[in-house]
Protein backbone atom coordinates (compact mmCIF):
# COMPACT_ATOMS: atom_id res chain seq x y z
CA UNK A 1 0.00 0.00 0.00
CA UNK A 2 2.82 2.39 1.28
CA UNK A 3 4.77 1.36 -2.58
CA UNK A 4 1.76 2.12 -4.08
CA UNK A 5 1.26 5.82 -2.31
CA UNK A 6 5.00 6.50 -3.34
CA UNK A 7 4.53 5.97 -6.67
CA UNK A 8 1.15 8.17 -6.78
CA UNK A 9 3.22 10.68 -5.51
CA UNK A 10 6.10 10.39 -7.71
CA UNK A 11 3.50 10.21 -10.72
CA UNK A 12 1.86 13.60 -9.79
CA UNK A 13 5.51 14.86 -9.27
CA UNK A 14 6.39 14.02 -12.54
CA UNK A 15 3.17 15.54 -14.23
CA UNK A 16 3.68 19.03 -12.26
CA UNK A 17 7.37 19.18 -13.01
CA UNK A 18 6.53 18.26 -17.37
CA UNK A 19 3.66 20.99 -17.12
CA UNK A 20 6.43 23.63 -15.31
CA UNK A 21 8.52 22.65 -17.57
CA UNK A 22 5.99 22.90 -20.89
CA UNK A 23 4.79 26.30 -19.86
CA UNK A 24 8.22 27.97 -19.42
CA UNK A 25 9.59 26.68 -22.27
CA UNK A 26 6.40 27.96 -24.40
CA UNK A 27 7.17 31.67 -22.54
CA UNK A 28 10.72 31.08 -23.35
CA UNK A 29 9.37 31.10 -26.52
CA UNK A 30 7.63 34.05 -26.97
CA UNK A 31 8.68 37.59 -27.84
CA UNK A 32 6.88 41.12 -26.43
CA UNK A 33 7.22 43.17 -29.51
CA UNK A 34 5.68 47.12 -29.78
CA UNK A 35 4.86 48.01 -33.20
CA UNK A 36 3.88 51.75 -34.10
CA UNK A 37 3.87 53.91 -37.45
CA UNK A 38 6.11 57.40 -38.02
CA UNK A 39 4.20 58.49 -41.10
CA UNK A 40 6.84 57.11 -43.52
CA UNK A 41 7.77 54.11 -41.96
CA UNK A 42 6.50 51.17 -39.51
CA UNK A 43 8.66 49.91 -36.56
CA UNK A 44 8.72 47.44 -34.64
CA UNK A 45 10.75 47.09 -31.34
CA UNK A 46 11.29 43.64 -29.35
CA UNK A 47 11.03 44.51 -25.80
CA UNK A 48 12.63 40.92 -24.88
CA UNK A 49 16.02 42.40 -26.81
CA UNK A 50 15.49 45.73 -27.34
CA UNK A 51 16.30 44.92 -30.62
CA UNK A 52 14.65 48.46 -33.00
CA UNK A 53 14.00 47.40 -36.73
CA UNK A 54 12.23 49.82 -39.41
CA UNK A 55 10.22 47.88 -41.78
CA UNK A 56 11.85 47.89 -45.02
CA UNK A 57 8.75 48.86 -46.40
CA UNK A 58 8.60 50.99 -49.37
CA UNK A 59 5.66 53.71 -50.73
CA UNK A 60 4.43 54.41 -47.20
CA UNK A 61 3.31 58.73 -47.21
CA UNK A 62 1.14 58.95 -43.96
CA UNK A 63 0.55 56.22 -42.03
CA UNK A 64 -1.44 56.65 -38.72
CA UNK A 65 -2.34 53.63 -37.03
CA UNK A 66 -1.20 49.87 -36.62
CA UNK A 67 -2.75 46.86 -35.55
CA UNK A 68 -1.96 43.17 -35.46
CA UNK A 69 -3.43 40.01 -36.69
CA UNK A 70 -2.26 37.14 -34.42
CA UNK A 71 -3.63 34.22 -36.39
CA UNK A 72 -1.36 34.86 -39.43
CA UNK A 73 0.97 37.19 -37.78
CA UNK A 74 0.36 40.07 -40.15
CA UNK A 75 1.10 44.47 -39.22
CA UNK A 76 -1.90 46.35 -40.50
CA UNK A 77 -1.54 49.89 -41.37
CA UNK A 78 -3.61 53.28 -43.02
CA UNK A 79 -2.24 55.46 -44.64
CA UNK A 80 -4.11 58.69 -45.34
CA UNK A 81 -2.30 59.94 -48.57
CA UNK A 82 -4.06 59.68 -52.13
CA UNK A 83 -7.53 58.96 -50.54
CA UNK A 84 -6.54 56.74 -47.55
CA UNK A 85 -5.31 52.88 -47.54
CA UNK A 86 -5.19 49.90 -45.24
CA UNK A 87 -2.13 47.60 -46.05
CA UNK A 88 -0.72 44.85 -44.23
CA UNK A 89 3.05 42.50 -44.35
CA UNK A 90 4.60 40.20 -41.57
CA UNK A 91 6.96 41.71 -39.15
CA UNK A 92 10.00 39.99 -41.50
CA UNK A 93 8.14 42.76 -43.92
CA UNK A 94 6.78 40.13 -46.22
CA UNK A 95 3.49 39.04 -48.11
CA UNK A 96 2.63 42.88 -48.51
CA UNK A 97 -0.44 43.40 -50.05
CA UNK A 98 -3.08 46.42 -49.56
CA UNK A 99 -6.29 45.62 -48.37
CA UNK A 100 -8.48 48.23 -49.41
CA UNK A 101 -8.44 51.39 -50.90
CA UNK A 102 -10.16 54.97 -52.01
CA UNK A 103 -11.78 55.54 -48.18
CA UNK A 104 -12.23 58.67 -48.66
CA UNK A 105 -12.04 61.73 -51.94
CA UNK A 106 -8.38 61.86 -53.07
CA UNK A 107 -8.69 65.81 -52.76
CA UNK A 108 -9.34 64.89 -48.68
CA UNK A 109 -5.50 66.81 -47.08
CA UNK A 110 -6.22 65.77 -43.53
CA UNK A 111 -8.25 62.57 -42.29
CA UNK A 112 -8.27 59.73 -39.66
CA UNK A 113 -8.02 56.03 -40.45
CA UNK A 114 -7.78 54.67 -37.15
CA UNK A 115 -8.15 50.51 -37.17
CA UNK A 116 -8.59 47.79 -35.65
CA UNK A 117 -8.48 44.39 -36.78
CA UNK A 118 -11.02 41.65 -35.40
CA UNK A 119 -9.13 37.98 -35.74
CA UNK A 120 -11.89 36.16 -34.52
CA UNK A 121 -13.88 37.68 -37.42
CA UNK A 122 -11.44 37.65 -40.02
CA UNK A 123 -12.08 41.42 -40.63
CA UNK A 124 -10.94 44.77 -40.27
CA UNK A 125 -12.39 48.04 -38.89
CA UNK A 126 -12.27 51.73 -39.93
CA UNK A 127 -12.96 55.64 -39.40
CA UNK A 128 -13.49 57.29 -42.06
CA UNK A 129 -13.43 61.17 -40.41
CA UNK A 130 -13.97 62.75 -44.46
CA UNK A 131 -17.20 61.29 -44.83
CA UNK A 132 -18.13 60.50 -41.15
CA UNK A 133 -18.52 56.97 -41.66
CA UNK A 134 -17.06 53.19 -39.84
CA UNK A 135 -16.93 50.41 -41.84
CA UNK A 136 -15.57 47.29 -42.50
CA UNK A 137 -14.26 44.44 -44.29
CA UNK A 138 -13.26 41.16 -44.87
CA UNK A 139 -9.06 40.44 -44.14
CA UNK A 140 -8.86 39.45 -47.48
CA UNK A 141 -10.64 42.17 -49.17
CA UNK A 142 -14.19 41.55 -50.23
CA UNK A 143 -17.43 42.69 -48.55
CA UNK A 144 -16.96 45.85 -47.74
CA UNK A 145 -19.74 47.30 -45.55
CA UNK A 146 -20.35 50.10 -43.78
CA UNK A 147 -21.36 50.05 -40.21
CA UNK A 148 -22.34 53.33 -39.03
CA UNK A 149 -22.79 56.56 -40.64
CA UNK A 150 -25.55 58.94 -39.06
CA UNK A 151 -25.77 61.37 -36.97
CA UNK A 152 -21.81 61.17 -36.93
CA UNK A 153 -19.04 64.23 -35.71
CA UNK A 154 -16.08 63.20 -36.48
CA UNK A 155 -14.89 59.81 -35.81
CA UNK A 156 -11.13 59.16 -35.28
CA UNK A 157 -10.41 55.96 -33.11
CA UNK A 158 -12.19 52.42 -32.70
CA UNK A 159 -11.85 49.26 -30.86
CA UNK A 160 -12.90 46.10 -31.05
CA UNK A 161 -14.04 43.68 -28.59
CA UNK A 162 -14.05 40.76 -30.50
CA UNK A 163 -14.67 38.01 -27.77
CA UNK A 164 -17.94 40.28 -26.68
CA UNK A 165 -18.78 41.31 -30.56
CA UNK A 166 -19.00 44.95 -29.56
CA UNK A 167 -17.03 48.03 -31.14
CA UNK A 168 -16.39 50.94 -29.96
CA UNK A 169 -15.40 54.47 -30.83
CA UNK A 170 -14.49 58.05 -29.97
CA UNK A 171 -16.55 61.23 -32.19
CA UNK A 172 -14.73 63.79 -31.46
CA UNK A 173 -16.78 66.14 -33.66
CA UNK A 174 -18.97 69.30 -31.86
CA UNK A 175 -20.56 66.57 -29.77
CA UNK A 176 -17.71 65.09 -28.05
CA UNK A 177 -18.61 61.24 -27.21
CA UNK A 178 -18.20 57.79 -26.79
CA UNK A 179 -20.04 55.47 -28.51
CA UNK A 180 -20.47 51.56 -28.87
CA UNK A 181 -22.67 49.11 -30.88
CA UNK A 182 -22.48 45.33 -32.14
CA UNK A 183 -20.11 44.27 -34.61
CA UNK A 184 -23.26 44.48 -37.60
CA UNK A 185 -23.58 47.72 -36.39
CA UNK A 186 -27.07 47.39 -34.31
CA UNK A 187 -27.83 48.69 -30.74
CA UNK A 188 -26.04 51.65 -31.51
CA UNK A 189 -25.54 54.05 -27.99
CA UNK A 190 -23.66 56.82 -26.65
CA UNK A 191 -21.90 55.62 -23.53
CA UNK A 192 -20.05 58.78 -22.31
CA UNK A 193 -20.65 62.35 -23.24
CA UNK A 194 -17.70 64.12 -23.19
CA UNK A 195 -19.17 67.41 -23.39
CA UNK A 196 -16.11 70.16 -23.23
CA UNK A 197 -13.55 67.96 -23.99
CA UNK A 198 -11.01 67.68 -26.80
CA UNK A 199 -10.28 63.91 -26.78
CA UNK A 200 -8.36 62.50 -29.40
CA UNK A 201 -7.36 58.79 -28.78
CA UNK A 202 -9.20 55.42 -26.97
CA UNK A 203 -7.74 52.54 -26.01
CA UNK A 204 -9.57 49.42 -24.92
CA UNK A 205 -8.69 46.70 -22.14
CA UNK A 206 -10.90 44.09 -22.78
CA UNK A 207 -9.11 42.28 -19.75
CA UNK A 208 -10.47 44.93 -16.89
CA UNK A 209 -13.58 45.67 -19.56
CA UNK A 210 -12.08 49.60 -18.85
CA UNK A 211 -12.15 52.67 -21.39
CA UNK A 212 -9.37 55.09 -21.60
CA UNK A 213 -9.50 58.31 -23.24
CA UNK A 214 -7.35 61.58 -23.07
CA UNK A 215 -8.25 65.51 -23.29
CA UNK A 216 -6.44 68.30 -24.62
CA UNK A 217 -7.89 70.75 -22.91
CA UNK A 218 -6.82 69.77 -19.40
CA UNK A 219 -3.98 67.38 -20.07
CA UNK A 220 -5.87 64.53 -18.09
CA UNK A 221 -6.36 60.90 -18.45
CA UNK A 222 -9.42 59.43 -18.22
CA UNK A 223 -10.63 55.81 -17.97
CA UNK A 224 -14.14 54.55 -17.22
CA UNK A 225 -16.30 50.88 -16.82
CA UNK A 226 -17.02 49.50 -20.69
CA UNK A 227 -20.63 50.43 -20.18
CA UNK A 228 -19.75 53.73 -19.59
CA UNK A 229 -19.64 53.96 -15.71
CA UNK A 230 -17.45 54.98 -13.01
CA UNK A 231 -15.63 57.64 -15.01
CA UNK A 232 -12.79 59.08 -13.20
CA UNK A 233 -9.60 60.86 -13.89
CA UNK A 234 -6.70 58.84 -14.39
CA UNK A 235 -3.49 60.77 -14.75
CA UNK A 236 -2.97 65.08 -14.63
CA UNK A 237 -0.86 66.70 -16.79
CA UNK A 238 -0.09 64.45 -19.39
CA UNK A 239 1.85 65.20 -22.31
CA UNK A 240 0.34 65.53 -25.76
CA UNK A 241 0.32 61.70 -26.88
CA UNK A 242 -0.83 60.73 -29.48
CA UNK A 243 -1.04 57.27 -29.45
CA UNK A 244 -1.60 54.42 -26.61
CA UNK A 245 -2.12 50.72 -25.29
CA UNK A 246 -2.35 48.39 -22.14
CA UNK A 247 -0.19 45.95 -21.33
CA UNK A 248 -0.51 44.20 -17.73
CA UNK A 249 -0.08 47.11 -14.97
CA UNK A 250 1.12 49.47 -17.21
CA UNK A 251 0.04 52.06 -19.56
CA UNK A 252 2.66 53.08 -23.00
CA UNK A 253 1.98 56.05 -24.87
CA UNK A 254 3.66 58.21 -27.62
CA UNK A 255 4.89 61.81 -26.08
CA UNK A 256 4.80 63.52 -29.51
CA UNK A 257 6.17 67.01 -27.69
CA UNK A 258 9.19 64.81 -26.92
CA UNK A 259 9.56 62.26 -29.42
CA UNK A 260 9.42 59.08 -27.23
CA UNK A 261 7.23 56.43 -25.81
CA UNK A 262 6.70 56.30 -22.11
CA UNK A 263 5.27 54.35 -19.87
CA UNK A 264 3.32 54.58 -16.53
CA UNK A 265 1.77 52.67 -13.65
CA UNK A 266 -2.17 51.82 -14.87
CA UNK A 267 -2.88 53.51 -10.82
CA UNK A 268 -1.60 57.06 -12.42
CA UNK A 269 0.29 57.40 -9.19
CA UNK A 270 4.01 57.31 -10.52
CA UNK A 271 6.10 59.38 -12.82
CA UNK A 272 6.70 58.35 -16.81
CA UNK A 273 9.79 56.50 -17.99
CA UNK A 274 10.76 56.71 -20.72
CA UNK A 275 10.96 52.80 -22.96
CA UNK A 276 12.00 54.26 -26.51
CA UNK A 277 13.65 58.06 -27.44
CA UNK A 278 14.09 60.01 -30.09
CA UNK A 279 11.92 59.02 -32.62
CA UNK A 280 10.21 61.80 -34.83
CA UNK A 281 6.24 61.85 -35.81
CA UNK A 282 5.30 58.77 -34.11
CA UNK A 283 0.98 58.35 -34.61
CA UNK A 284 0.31 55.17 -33.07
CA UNK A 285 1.38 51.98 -31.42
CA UNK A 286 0.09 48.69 -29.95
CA UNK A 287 2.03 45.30 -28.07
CA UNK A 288 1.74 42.60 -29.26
CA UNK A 289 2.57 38.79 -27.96
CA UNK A 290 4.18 36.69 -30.78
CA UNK A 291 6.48 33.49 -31.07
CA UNK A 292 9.77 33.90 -31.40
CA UNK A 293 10.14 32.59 -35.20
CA UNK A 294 7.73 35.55 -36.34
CA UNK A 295 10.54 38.08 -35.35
CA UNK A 296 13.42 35.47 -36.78
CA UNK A 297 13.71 37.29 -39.96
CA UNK A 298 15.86 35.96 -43.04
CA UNK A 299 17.53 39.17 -45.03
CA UNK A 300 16.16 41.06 -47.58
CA UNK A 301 17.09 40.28 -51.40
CA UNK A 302 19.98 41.28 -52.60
CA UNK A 303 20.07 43.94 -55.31
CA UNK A 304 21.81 45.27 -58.42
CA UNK A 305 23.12 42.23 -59.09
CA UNK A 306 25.62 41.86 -62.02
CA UNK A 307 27.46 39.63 -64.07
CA UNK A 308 30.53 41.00 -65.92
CA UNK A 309 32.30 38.28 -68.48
CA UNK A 310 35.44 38.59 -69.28
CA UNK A 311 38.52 36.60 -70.99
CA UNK A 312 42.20 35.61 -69.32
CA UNK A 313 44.54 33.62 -71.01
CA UNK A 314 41.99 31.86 -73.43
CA UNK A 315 39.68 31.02 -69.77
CA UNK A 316 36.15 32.58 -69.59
CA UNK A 317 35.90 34.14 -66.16
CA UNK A 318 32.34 36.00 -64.49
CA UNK A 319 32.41 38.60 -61.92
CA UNK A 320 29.50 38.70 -59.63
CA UNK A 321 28.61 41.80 -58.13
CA UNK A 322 25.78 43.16 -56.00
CA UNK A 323 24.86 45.43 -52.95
CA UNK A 324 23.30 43.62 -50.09
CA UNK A 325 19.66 44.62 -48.33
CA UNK A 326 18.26 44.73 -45.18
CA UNK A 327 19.66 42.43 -42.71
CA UNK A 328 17.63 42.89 -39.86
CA UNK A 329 20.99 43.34 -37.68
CA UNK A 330 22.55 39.50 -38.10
CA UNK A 331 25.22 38.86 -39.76
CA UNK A 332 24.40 37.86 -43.48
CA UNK A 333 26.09 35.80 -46.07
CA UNK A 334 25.05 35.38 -49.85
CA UNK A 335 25.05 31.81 -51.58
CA UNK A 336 25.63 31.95 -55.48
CA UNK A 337 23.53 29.22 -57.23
CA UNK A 338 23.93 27.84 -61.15
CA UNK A 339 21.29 26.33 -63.07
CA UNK A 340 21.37 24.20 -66.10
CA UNK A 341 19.08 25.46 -69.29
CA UNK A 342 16.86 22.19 -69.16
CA UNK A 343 16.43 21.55 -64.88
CA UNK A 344 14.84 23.02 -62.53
CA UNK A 345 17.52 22.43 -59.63
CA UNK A 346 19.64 25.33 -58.22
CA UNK A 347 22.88 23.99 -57.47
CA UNK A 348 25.17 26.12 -54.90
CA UNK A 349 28.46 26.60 -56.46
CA UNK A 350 30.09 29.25 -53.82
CA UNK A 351 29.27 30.46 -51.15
CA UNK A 352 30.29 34.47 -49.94
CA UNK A 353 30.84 34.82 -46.26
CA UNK A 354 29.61 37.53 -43.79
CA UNK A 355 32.36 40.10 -43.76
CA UNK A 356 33.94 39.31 -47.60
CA UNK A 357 33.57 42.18 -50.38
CA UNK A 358 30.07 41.56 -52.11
CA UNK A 359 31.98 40.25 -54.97
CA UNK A 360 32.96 37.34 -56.63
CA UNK A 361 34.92 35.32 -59.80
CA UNK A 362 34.35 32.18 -60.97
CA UNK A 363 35.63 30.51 -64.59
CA UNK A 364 33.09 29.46 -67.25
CA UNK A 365 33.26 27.16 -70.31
CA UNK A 366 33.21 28.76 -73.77
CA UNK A 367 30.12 28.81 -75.64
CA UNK A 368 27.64 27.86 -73.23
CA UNK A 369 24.07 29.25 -71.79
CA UNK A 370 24.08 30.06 -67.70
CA UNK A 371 21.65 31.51 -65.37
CA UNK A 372 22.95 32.44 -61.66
CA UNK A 373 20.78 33.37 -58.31
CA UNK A 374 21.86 35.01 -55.31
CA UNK A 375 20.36 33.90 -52.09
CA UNK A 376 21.06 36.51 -49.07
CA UNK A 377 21.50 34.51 -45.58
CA UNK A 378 21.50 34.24 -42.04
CA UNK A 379 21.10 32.00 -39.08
CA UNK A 380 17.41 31.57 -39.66
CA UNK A 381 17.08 31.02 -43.28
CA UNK A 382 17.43 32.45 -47.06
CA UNK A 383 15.80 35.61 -48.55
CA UNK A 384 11.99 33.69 -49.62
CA UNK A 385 11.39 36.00 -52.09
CA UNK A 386 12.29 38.68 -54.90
CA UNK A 387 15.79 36.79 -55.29
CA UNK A 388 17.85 38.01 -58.06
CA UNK A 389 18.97 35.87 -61.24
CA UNK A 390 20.99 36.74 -64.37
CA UNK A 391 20.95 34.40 -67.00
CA UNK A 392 23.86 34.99 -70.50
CA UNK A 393 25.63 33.19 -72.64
CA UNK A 394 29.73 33.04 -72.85
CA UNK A 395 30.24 33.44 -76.48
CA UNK A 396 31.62 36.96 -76.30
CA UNK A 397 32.86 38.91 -73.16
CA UNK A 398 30.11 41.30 -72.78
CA UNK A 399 28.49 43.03 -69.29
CA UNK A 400 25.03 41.53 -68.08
CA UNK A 401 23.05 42.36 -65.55
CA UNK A 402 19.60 40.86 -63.85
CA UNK A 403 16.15 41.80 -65.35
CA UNK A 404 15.37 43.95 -62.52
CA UNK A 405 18.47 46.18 -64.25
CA UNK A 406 19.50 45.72 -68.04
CA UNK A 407 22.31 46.53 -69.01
CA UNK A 408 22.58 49.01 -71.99
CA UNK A 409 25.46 50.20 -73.18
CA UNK A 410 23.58 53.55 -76.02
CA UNK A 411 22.43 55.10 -72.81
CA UNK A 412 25.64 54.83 -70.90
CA UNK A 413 27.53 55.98 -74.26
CA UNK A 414 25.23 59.02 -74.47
CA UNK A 415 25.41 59.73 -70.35
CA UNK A 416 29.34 59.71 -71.16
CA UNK A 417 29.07 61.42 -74.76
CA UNK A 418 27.10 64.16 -72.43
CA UNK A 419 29.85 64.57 -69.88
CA UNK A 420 32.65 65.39 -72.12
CA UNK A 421 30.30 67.69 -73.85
CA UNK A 422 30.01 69.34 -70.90
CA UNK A 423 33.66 69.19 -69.75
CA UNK A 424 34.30 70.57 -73.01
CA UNK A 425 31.92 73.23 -73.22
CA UNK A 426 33.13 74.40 -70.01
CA UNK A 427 36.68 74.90 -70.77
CA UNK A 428 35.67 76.29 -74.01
CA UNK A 429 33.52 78.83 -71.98
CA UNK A 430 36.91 79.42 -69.48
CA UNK A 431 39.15 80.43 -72.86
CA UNK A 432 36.59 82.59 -74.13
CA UNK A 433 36.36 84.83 -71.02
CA UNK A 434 39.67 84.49 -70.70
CA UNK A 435 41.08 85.66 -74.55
CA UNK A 436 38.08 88.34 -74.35
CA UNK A 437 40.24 89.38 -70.83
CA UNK A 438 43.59 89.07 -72.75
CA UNK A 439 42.02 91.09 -75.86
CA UNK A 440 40.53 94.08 -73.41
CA UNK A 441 43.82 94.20 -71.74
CA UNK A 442 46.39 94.69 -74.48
CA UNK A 443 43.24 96.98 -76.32
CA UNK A 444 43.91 99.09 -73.20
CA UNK A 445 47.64 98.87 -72.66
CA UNK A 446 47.67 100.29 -76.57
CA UNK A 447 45.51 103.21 -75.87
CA UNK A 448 47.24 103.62 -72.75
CA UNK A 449 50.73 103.94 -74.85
CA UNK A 450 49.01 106.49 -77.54
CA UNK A 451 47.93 108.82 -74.81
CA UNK A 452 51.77 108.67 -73.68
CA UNK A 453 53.16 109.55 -77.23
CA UNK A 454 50.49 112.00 -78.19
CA UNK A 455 51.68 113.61 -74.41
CA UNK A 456 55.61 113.45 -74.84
CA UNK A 457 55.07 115.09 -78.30
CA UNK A 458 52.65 117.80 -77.37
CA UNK A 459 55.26 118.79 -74.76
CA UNK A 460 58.21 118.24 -76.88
């Protein structure tokens, strides 16, 4: 009986310590990362590392607000310029693609597009502050719906509750307010009059079911129940932020006075400290949870990639050159792939370390087709997409380059044709101002020296 208690005992013992053991390795294996927009650009900061990356993201104007997706890991974004946008890419800054577009009329200079993205769902939430309207729409694009639009101000922030099916939003048009209604956009009600205020953000913590709202006119902090009770003042003298989130006790915002993101007890009662400074413009910025291998990043492509043939001593010889992209701050190296006419295969054939030039030669047989890749690396994989391939043949030792760049030699003939031109022009210019100097000065010296004579004679 007494073997048989032991045994329980170790049994139980052994299921606590594999469940310890199971949950800290899964936290092990998460990352806290802050995402937030600076008009041109969308960060994204792991708070684990303190590691800062800007999204090599190209064509963003005037973004404004950011959410997250944590069911395929995807940063959503608006962006107000040429009549407002909603795009989205992973935090490696893949899979781009815009969502929707043409909110609001292109002629529109100034206009919110706050969002916020219901997983649950699969669908994403807007202001539009032009024409006074929320709607919505599918993740991938389609059904586009509006869900309120009457008797609007100006709305420029929402939330979603997406376990409750609620949203909710701040008008902060004449008639300062609060308001909330189901995800279809029924039971529609004002939950807080803010009367003389000047809000101009809400943030949402579905966890304590508590609002949170700022004004501009008295540089307070508010926060209030969900259902619009127990309103209170938070915080005094707050700075003018502009953007802000919840995460467990604390409260982050964006200082935009100062340029950084602070943070602050959720009981008001401390100073700020400051997490992240200087950072110009920031908008808007959320936390998100996230497994490590989301923020794991492979580098960017590799650009301008060249191949320059050339002969030595009767042997066919290829320079590869290129300039290297974004390498999320690991140490990259570049693999050079060959592959035959007729396969499909990519065979490696060198490989280009870390801290070597971005160059390199290999020899070629005569008369024969070839087609090269460049594959940027790092510890956690190969550049997925976008990878750059030149494919020539070595009959005559000529310059190629990929087909994101052709190589044409009229254009560079005329650039250079264009420069001596110039070069010549000027120093033709230079010995025309300075013969017509040389011409004015002897033409004086010469009248100078017939006023002399005609002196010496008249006094002679």
């Amino acid at each position: 009986m007494g073997a048989l208690r032991n045994l329980s005992r170790l049994w139980i013992i052994a299921v606590c310590l594999s469940v310890c053991l199971k949950n800290s390795v899964y936290s092990d294996d998460e990352e806290q990362v802050m995402v937030f927009a600076n008009r041109t650009n969308i960060h994204w900061v792991n708070q684990n590392t303190r590691e800062h990356h800007v999204m090599p993201l190209e064509g963003i104007t005037e973004a404004k607000y950011v959410d997250y997706d944590p069911v395929e890991n995807m940063v959503y974004w608006s962006d107000v310029h040429h009549g407002g946008s909603i795009s989205r890419a992973t935090l490696c800054a893949e899979e781009r693609k815009t969502i929707v577009s043409d909110i609001f009329i292109q002629h529109v200079k100034a206009a919110f597009v706050s969002i916020a993205v219901d997983a649950r769902r699969r669908a994403i939430y807007w202001t539009n502050s032009a024409s006074d309207l929320i709607e919505r729409v599918n993740l991938d694009g389609s059904n586009r719906t509006v869900i309120a639009e009457h008797d609007m101000g100006s709305p420029i922030d929402v939330e979603v509750d997406s376990h409750a099916g609620f949203l909710y939003w701040l008008d902060a048009g004449i008639k300062p307010r609060i308001e909330s209604c189901s995800l279809s956009g029924k039971g529609r009600r004002v939950l807080l009059d803010l009367k003389d205020q000047y809000p101009s953000i809400l943030e949402l913590d579905v966890q304590t079911q508590a609002l949170y709202w700022n004004d501009k006119n008295t540089k307070q902090l508010f926060t209030a129940r969900m259902d619009g009770s127990s309103m209170k003042v938070l915080k005094s003298s707050i700075p003018h932020i502009t953007g802000i989130f919840i995460e467990g006790n604390y409260i982050y915002w964006i200082d935009w006075w100062n340029k950084d993101i602070e943070k602050i007890p959720i009981s008001g009662q401390e100073e700020a400290s400051v997490i992240l400074s200087p950072i110009k413009d920031m908008e808007d910025l959320i936390s998100v949870k996230v497994v490590s291998g989301v923020v794991q990043c492979p580098p960017r492509p590799a650009y301008k990639f060249k191949a320059f043939t050339y002969m030595v001593n009767g042997t066919v010889r290829a320079k590869f050159t290129w300039e290297a992209g974004y390498g999320w701050k690991i140490p990259q190296y570049f693999e050079l792939d060959r592959r035959d006419v007729d396969s499909q295969i990519w065979v490696e054939v060198h490989k280009i370390e870390a801290d070597s030039n971005r160059s390199v030669i290999i020899a070629l047989e005569h008369s024969q087709e070839y087609q090269f890749r460049l594959r940027a690396c790092n510890t956690y994989g190969c550049s997925r997409s976008n990878t750059p391939e030149v494919k020539f043949t070595t009959d005559s030792a000529s310059v190629f380059s990929s087909s994101e760049e052709h190589y044409n030699a009229i254009p560079t003939l005329l650039k250079t044709g264009i420069i001596l031109g110039g070069v010549i022009v000027s120093i033709g210019i230079l010995l025309g101002i300075w013969g017509y100097w040389r011409a004015r000065k002897r033409k004086t010296n010469r009248r100078y020296r017939a006023v002399r004579y005609s002196t010496a004679s008249y006094i002679t």
